[in-house]
PDB file of N, CA and C in Angstrom:
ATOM      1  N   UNK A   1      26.950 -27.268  76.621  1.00  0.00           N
ATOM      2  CA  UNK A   1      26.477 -28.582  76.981  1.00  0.00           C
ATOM      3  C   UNK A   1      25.294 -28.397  77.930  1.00  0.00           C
ATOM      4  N   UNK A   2      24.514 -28.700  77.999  1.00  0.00           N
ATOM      5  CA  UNK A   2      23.466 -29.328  78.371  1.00  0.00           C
ATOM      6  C   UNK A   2      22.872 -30.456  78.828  1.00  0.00           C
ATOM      7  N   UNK A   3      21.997 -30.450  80.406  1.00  0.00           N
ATOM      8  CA  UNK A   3      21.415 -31.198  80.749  1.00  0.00           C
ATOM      9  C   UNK A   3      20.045 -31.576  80.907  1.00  0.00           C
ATOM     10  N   UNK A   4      19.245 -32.105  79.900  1.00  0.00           N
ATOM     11  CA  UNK A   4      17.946 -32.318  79.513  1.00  0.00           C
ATOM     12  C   UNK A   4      17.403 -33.168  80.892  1.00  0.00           C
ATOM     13  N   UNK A   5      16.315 -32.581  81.856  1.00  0.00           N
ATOM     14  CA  UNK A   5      15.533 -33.319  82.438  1.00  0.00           C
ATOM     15  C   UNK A   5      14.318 -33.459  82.269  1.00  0.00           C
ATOM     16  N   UNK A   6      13.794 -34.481  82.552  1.00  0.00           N
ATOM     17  CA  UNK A   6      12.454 -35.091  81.639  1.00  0.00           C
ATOM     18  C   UNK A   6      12.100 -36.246  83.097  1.00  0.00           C
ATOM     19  N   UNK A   7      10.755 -34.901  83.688  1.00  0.00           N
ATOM     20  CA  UNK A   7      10.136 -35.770  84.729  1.00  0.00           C
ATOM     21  C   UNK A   7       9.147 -36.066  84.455  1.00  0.00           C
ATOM     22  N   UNK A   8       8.423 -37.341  84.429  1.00  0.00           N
ATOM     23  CA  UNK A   8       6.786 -38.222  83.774  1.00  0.00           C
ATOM     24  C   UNK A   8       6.548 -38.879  84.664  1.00  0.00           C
ATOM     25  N   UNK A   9       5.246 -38.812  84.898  1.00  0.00           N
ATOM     26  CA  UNK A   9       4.611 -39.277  85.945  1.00  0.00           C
ATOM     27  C   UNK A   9       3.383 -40.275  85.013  1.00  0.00           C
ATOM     28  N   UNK A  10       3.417 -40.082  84.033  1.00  0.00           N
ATOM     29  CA  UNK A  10       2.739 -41.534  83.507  1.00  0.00           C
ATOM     30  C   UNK A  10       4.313 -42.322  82.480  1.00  0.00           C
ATOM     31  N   UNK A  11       3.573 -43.339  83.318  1.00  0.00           N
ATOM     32  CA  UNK A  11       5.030 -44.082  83.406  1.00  0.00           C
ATOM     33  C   UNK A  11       4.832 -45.119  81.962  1.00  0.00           C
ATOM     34  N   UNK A  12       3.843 -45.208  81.373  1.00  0.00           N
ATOM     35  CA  UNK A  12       3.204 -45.556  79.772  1.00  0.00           C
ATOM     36  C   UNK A  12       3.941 -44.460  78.915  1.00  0.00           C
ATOM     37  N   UNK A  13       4.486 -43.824  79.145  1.00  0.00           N
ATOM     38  CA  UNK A  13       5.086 -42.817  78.088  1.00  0.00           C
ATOM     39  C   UNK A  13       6.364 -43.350  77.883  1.00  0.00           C
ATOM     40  N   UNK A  14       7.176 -44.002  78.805  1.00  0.00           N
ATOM     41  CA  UNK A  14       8.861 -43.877  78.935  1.00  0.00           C
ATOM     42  C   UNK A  14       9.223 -44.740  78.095  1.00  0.00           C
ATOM     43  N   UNK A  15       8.434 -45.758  77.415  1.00  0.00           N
ATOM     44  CA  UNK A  15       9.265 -46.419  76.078  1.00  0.00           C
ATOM     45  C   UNK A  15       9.280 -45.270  75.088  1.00  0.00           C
ATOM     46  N   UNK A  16       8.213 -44.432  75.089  1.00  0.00           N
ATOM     47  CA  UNK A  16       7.946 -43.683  73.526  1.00  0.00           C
ATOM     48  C   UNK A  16       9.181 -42.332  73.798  1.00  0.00           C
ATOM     49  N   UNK A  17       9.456 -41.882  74.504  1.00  0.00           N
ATOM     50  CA  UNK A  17      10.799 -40.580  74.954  1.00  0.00           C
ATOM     51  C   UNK A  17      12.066 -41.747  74.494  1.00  0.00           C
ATOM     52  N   UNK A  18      11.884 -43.063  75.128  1.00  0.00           N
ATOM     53  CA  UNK A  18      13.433 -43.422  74.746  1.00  0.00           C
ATOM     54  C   UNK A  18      13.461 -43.702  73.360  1.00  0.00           C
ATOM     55  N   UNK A  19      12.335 -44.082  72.766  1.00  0.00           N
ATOM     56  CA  UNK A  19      12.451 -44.389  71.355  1.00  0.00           C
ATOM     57  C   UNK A  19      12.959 -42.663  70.538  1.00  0.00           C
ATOM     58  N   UNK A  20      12.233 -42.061  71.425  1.00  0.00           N
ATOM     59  CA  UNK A  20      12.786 -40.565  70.584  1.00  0.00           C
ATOM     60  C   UNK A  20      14.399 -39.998  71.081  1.00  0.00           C
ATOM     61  N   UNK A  21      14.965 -40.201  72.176  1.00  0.00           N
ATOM     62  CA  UNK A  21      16.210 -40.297  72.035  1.00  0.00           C
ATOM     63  C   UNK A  21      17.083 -40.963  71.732  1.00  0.00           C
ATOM     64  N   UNK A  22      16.428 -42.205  71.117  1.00  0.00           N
ATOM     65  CA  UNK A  22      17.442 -43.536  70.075  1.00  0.00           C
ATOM     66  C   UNK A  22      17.171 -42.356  69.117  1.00  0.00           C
ATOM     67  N   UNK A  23      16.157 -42.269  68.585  1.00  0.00           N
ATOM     68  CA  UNK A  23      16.123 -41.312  66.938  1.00  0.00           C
ATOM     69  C   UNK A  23      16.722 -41.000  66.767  1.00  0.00           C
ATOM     70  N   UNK A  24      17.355 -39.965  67.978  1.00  0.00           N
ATOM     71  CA  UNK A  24      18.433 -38.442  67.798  1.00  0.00           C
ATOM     72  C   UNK A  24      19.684 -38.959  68.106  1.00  0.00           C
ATOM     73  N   UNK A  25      19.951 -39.964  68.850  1.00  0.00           N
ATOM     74  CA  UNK A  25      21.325 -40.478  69.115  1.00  0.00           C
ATOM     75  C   UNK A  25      21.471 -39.726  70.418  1.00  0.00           C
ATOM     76  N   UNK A  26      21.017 -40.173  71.433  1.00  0.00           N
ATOM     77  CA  UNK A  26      20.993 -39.477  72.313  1.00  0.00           C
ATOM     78  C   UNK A  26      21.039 -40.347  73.050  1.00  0.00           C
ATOM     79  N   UNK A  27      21.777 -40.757  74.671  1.00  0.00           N
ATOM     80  CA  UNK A  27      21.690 -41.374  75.138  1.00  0.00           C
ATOM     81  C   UNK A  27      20.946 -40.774  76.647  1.00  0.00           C
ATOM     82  N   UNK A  28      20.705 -41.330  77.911  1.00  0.00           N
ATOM     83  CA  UNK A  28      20.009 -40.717  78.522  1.00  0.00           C
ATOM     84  C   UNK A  28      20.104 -42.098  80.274  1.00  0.00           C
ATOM     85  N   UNK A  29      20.051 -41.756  81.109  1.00  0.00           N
ATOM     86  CA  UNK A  29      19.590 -42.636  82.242  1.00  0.00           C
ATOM     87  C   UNK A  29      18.714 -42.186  82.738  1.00  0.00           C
ATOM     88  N   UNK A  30      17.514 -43.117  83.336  1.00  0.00           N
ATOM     89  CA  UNK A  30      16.243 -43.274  83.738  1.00  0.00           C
ATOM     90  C   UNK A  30      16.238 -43.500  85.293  1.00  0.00           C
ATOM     91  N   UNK A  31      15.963 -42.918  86.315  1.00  0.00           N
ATOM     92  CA  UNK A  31      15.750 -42.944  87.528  1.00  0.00           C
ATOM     93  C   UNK A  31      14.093 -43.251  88.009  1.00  0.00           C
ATOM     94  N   UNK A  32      14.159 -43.942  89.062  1.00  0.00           N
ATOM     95  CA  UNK A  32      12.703 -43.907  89.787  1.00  0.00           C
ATOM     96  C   UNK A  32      12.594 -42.786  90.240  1.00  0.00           C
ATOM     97  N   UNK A  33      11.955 -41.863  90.454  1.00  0.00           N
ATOM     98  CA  UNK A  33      11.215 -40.796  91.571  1.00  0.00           C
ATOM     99  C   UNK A  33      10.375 -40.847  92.447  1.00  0.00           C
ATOM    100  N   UNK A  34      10.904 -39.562  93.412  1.00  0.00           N
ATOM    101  CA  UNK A  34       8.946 -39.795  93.569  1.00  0.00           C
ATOM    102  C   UNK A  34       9.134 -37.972  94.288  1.00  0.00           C
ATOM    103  N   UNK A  35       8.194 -37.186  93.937  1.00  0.00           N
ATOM    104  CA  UNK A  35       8.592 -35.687  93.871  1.00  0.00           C
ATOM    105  C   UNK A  35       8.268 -34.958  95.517  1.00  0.00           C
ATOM    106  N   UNK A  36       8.908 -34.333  96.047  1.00  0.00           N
ATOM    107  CA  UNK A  36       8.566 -33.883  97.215  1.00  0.00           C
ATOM    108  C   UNK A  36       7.402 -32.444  97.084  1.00  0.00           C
ATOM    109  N   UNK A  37       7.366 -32.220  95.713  1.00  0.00           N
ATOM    110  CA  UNK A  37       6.227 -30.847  95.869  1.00  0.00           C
ATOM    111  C   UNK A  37       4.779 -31.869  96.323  1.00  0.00           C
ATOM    112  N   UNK A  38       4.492 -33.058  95.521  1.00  0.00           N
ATOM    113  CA  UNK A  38       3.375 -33.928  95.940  1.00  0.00           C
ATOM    114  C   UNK A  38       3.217 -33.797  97.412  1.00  0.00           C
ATOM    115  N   UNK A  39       4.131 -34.347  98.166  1.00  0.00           N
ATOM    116  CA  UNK A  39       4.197 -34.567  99.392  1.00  0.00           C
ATOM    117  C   UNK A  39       3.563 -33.061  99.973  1.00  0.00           C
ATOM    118  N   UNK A  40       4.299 -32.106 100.024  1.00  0.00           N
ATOM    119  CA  UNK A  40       3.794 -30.651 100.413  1.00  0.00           C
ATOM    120  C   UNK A  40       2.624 -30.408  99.848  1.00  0.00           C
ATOM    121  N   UNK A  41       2.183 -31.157  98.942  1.00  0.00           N
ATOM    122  CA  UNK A  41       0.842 -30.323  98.351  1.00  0.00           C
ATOM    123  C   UNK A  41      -0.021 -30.921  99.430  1.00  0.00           C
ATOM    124  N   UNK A  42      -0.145 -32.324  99.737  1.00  0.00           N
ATOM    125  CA  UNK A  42      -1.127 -33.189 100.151  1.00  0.00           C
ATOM    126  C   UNK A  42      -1.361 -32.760 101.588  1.00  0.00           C
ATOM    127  N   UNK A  43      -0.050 -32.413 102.160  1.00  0.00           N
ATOM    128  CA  UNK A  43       0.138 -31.091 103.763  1.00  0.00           C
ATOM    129  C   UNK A  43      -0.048 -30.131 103.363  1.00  0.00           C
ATOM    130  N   UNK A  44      -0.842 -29.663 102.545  1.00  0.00           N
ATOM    131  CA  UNK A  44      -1.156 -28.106 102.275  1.00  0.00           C
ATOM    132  C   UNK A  44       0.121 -27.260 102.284  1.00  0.00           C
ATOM    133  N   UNK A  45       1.034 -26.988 102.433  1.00  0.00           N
ATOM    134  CA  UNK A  45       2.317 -26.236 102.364  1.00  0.00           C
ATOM    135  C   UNK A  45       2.364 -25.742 101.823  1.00  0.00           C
ATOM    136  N   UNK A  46       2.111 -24.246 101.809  1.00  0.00           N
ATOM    137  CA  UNK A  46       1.961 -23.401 100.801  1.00  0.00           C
ATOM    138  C   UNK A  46       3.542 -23.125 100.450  1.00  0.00           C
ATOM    139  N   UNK A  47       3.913 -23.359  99.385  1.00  0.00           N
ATOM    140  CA  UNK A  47       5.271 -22.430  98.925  1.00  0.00           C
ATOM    141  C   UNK A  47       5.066 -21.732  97.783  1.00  0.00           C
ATOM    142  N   UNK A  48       5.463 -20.856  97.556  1.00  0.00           N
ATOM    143  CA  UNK A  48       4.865 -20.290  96.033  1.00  0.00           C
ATOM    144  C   UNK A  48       5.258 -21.122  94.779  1.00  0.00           C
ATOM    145  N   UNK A  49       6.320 -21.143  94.524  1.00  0.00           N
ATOM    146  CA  UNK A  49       7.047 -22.352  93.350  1.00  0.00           C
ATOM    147  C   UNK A  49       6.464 -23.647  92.930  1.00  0.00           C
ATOM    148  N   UNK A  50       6.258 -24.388  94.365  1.00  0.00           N
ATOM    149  CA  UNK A  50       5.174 -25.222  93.931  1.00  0.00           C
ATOM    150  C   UNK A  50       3.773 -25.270  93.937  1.00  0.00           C
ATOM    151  N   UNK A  51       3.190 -24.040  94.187  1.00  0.00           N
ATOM    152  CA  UNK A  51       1.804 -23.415  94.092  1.00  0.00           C
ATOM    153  C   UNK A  51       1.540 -23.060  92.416  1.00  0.00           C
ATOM    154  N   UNK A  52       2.623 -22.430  91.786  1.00  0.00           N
ATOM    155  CA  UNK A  52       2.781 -22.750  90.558  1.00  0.00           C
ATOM    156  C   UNK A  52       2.894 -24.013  89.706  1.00  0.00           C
ATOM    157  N   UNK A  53       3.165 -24.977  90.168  1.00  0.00           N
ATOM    158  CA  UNK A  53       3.460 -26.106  89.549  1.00  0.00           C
ATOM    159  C   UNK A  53       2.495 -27.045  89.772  1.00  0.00           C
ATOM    160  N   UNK A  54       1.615 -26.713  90.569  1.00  0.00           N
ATOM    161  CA  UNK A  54      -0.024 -27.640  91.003  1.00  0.00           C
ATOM    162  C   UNK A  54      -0.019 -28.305  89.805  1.00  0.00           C
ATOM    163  N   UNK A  55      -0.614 -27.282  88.950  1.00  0.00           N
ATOM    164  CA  UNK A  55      -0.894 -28.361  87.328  1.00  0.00           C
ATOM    165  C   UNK A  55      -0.213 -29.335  86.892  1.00  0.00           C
ATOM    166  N   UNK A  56       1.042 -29.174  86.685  1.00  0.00           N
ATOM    167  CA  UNK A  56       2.359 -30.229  86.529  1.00  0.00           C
ATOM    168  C   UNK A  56       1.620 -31.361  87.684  1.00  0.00           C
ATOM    169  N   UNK A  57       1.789 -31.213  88.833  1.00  0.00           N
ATOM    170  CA  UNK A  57       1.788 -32.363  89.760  1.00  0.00           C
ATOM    171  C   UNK A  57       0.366 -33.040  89.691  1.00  0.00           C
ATOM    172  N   UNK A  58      -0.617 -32.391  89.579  1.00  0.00           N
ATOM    173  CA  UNK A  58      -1.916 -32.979  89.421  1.00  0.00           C
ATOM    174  C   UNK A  58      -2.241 -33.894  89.334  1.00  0.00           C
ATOM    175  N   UNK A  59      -3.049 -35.133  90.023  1.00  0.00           N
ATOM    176  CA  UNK A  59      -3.364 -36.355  89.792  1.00  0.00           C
ATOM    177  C   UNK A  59      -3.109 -37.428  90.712  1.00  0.00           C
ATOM    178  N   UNK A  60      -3.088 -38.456  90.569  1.00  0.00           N
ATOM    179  CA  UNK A  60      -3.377 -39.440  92.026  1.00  0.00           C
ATOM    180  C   UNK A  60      -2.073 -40.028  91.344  1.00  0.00           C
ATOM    181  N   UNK A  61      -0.670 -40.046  91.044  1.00  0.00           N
ATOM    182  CA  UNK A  61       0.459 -40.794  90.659  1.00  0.00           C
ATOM    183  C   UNK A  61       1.896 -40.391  91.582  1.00  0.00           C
ATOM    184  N   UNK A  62       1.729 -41.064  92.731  1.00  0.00           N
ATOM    185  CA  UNK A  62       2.596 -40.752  93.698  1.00  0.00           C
ATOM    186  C   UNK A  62       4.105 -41.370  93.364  1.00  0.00           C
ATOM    187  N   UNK A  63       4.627 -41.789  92.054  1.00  0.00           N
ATOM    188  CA  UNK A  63       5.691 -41.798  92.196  1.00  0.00           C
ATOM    189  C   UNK A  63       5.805 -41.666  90.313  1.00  0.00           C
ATOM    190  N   UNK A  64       7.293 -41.394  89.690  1.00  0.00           N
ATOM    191  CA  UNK A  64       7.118 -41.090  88.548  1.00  0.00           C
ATOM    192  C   UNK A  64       8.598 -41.521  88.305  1.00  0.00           C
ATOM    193  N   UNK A  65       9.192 -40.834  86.843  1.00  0.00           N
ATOM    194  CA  UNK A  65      10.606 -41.414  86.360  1.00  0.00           C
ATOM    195  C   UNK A  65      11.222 -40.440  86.279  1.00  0.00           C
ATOM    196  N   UNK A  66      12.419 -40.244  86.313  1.00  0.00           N
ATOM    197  CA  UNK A  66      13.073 -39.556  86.043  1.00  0.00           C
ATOM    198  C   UNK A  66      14.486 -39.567  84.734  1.00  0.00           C
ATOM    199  N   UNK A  67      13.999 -38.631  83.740  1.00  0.00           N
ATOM    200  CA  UNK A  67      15.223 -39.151  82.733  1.00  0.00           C
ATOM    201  C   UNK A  67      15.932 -38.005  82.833  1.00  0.00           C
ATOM    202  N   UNK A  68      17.045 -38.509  82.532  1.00  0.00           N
ATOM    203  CA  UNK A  68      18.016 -37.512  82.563  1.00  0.00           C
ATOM    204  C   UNK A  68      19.400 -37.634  81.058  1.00  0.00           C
ATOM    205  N   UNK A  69      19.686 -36.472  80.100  1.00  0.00           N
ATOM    206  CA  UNK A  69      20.426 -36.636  79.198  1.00  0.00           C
ATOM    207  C   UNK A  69      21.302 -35.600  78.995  1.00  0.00           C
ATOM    208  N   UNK A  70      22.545 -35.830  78.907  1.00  0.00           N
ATOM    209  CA  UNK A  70      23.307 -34.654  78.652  1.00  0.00           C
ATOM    210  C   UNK A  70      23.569 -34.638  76.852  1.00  0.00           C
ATOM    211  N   UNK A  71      23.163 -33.423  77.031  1.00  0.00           N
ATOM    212  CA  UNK A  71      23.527 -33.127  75.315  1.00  0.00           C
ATOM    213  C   UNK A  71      24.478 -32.289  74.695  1.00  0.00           C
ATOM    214  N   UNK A  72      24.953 -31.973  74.173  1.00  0.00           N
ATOM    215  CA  UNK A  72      26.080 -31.084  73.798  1.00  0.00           C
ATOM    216  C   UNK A  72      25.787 -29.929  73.003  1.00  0.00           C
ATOM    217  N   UNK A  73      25.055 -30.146  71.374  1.00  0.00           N
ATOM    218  CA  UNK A  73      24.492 -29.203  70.851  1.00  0.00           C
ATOM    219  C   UNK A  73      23.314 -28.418  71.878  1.00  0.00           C
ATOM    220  N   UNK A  74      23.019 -27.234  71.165  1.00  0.00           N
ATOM    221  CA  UNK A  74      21.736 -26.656  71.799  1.00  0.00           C
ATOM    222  C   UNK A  74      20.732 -26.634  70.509  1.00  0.00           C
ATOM    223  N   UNK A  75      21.146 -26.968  69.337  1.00  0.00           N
ATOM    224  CA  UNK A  75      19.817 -27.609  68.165  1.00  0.00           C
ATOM    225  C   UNK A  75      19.639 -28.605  68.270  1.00  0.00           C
ATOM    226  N   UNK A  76      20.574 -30.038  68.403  1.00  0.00           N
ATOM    227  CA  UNK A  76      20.135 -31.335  69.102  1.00  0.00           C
ATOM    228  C   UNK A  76      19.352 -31.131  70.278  1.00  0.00           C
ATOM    229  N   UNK A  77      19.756 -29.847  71.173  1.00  0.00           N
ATOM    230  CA  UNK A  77      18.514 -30.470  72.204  1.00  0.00           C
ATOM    231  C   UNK A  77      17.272 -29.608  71.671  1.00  0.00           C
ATOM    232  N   UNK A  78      16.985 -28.395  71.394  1.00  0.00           N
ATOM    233  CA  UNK A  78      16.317 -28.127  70.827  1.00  0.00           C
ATOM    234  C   UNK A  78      15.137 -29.221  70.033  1.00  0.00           C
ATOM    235  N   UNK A  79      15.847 -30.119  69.235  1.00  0.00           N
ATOM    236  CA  UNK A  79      15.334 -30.587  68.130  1.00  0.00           C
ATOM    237  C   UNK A  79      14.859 -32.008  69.453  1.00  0.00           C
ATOM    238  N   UNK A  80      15.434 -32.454  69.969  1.00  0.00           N
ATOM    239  CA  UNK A  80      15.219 -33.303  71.271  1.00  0.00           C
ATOM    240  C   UNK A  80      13.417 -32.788  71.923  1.00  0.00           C
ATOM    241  N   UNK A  81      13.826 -32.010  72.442  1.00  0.00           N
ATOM    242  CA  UNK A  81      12.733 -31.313  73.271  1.00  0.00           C
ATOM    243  C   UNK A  81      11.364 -30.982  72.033  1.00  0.00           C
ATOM    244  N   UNK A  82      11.839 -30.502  70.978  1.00  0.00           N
ATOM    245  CA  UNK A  82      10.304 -30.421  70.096  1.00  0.00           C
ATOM    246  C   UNK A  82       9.563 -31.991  70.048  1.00  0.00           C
ATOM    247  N   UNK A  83      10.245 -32.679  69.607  1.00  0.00           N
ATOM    248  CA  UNK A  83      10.190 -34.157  69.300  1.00  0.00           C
ATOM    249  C   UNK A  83       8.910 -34.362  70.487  1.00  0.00           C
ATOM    250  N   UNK A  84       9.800 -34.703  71.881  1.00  0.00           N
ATOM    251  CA  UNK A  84       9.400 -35.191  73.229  1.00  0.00           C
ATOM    252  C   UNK A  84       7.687 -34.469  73.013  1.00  0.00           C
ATOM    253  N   UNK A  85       7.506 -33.111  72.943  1.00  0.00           N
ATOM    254  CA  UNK A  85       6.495 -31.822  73.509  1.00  0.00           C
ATOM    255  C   UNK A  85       5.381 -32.839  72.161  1.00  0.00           C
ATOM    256  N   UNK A  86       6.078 -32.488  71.279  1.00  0.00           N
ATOM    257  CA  UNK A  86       5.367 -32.866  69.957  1.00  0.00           C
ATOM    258  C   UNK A  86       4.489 -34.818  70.061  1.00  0.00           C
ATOM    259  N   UNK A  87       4.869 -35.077  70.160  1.00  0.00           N
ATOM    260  CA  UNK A  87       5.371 -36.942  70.476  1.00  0.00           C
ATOM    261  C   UNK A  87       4.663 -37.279  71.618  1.00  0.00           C
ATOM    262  N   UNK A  88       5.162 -36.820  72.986  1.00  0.00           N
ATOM    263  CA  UNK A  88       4.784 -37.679  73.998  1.00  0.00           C
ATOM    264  C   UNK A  88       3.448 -36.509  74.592  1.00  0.00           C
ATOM    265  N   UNK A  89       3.829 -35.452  74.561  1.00  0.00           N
ATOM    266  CA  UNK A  89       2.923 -34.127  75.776  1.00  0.00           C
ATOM    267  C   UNK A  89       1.214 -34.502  75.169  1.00  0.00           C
ATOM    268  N   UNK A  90       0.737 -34.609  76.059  1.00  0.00           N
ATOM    269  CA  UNK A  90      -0.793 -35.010  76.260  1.00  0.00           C
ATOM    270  C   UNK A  90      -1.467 -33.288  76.740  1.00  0.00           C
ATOM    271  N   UNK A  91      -1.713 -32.357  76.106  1.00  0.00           N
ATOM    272  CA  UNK A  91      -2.135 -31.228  76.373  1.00  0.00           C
ATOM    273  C   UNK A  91      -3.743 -31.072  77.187  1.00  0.00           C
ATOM    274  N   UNK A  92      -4.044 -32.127  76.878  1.00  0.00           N
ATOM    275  CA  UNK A  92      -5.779 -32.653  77.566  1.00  0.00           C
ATOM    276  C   UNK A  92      -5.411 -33.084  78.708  1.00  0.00           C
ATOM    277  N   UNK A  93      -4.380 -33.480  79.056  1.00  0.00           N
ATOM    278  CA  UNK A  93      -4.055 -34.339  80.698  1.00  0.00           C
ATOM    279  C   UNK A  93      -3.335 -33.540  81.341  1.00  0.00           C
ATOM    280  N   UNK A  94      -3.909 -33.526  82.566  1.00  0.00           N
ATOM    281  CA  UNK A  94      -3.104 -33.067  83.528  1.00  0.00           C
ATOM    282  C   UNK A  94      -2.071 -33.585  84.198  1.00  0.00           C
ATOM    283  N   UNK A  95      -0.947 -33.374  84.362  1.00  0.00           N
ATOM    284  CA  UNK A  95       0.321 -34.618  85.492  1.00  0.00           C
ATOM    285  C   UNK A  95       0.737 -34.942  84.778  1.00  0.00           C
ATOM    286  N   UNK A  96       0.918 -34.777  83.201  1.00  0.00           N
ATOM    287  CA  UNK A  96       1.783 -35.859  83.007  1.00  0.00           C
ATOM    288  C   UNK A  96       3.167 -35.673  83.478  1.00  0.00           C
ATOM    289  N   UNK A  97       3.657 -34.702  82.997  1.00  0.00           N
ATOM    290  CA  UNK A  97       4.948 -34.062  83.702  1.00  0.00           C
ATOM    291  C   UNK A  97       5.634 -33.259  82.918  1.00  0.00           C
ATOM    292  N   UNK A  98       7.007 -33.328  83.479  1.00  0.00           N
ATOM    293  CA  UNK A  98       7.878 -31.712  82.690  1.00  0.00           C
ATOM    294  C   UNK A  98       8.995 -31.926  82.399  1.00  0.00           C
ATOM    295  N   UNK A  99       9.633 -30.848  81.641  1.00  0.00           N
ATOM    296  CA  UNK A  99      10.834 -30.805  81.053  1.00  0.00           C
ATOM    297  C   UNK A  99      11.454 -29.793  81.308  1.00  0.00           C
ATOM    298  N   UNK A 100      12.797 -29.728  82.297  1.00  0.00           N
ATOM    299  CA  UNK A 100      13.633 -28.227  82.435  1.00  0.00           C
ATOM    300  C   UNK A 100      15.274 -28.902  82.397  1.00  0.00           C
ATOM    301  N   UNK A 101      15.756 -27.967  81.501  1.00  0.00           N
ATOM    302  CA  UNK A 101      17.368 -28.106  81.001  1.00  0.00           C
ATOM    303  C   UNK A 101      18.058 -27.062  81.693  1.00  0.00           C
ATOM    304  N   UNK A 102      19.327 -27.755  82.602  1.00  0.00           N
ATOM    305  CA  UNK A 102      20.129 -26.890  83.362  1.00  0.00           C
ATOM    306  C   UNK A 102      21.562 -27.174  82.270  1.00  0.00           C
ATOM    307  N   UNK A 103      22.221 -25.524  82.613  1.00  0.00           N
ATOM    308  CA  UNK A 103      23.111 -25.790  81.750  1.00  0.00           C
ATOM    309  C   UNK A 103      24.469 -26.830  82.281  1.00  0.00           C
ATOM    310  N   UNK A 104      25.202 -27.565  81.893  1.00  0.00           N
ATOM    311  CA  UNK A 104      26.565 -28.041  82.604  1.00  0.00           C
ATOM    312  C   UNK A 104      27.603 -27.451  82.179  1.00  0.00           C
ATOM    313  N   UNK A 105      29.000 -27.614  83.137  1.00  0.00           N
ATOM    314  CA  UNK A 105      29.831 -27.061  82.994  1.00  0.00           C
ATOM    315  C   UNK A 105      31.042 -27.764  82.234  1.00  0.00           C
ATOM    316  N   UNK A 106      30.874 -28.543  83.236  1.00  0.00           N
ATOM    317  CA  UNK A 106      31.334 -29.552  82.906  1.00  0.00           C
ATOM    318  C   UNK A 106      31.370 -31.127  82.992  1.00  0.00           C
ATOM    319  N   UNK A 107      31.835 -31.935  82.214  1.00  0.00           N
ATOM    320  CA  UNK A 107      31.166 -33.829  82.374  1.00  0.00           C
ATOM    321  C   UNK A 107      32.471 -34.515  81.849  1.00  0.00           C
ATOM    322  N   UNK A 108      32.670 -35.555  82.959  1.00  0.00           N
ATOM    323  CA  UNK A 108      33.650 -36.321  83.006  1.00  0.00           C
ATOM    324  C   UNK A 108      33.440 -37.771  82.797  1.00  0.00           C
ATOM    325  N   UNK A 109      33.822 -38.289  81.773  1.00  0.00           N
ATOM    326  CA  UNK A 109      33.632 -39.694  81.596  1.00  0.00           C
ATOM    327  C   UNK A 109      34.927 -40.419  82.739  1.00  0.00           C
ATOM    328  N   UNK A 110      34.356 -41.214  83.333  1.00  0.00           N
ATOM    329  CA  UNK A 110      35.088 -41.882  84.290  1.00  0.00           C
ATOM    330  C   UNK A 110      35.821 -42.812  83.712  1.00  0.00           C
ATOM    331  N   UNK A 111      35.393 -43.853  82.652  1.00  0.00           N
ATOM    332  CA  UNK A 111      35.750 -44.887  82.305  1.00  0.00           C
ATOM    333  C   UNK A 111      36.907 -44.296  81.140  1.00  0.00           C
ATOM    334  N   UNK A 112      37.151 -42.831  81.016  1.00  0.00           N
ATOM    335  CA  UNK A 112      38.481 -42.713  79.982  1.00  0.00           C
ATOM    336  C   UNK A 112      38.977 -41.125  80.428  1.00  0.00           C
ATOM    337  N   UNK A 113      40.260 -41.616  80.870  1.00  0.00           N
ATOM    338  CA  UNK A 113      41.105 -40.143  81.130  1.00  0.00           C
ATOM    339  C   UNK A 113      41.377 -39.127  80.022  1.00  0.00           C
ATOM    340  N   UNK A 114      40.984 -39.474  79.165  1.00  0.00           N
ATOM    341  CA  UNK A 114      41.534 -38.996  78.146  1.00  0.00           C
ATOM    342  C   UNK A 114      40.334 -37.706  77.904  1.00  0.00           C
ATOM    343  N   UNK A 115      39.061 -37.999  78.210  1.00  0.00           N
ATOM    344  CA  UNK A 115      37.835 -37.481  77.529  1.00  0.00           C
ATOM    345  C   UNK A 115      37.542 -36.216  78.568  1.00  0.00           C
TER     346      UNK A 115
END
């Protein structure tokens, strides 16, 4: 199982990702953000990690979305993540944002003991 995160900082994209996880049957919740590497960049703060990630953050968009989806297959997400890269990723723009999947262990539906 798997947890698909999907941070965008152009916020014109987030109908077209949810339309691609209706496709797949995927469900997903959407958070406001707003990223603390920005913050350190703008104080110069050198850290290395986000000295790497300059490009990702790039641009005058001080706050962004945050989606978040747990998936179960690893070809659904696979097939998830080509879609998104394929679909939404603007390779000419800088900032738009990123995608990193942590694995889960485990996920508990609250609303049923059973699951």
């Amino acid at each position: 199982m798997y947890a698909l995160c999907i941070i965008i900082n152009d916020v014109m994209k987030i109908d077209m990702i949810h339309e691609i996880l209706y496709e797949h049957h995927v469900g997903a919740t959407t958070l406001d953000s707003r990223g603390m590497g920005r913050v350190l960049l703008n104080h110069h703060v050198e850290i290395p990690i986000i000295g790497s990630m300059r490009k990702y953050l790039d641009g005058n968009k001080p706050y962004n979305k945050t989606i978040i989806s747990i998936i179960k297959e690893k070809t659904k997400l696979d097939e998830v993540v080509d879609d998104i890269r394929e679909r939404v990723a603007d390779f000419g723009e800088k900032g738009v944002g990123f995608i990193f999947v942590l694995p889960v262990i485990e996920c508990y539906d609250l609303g049923n003991k059973n699951v």
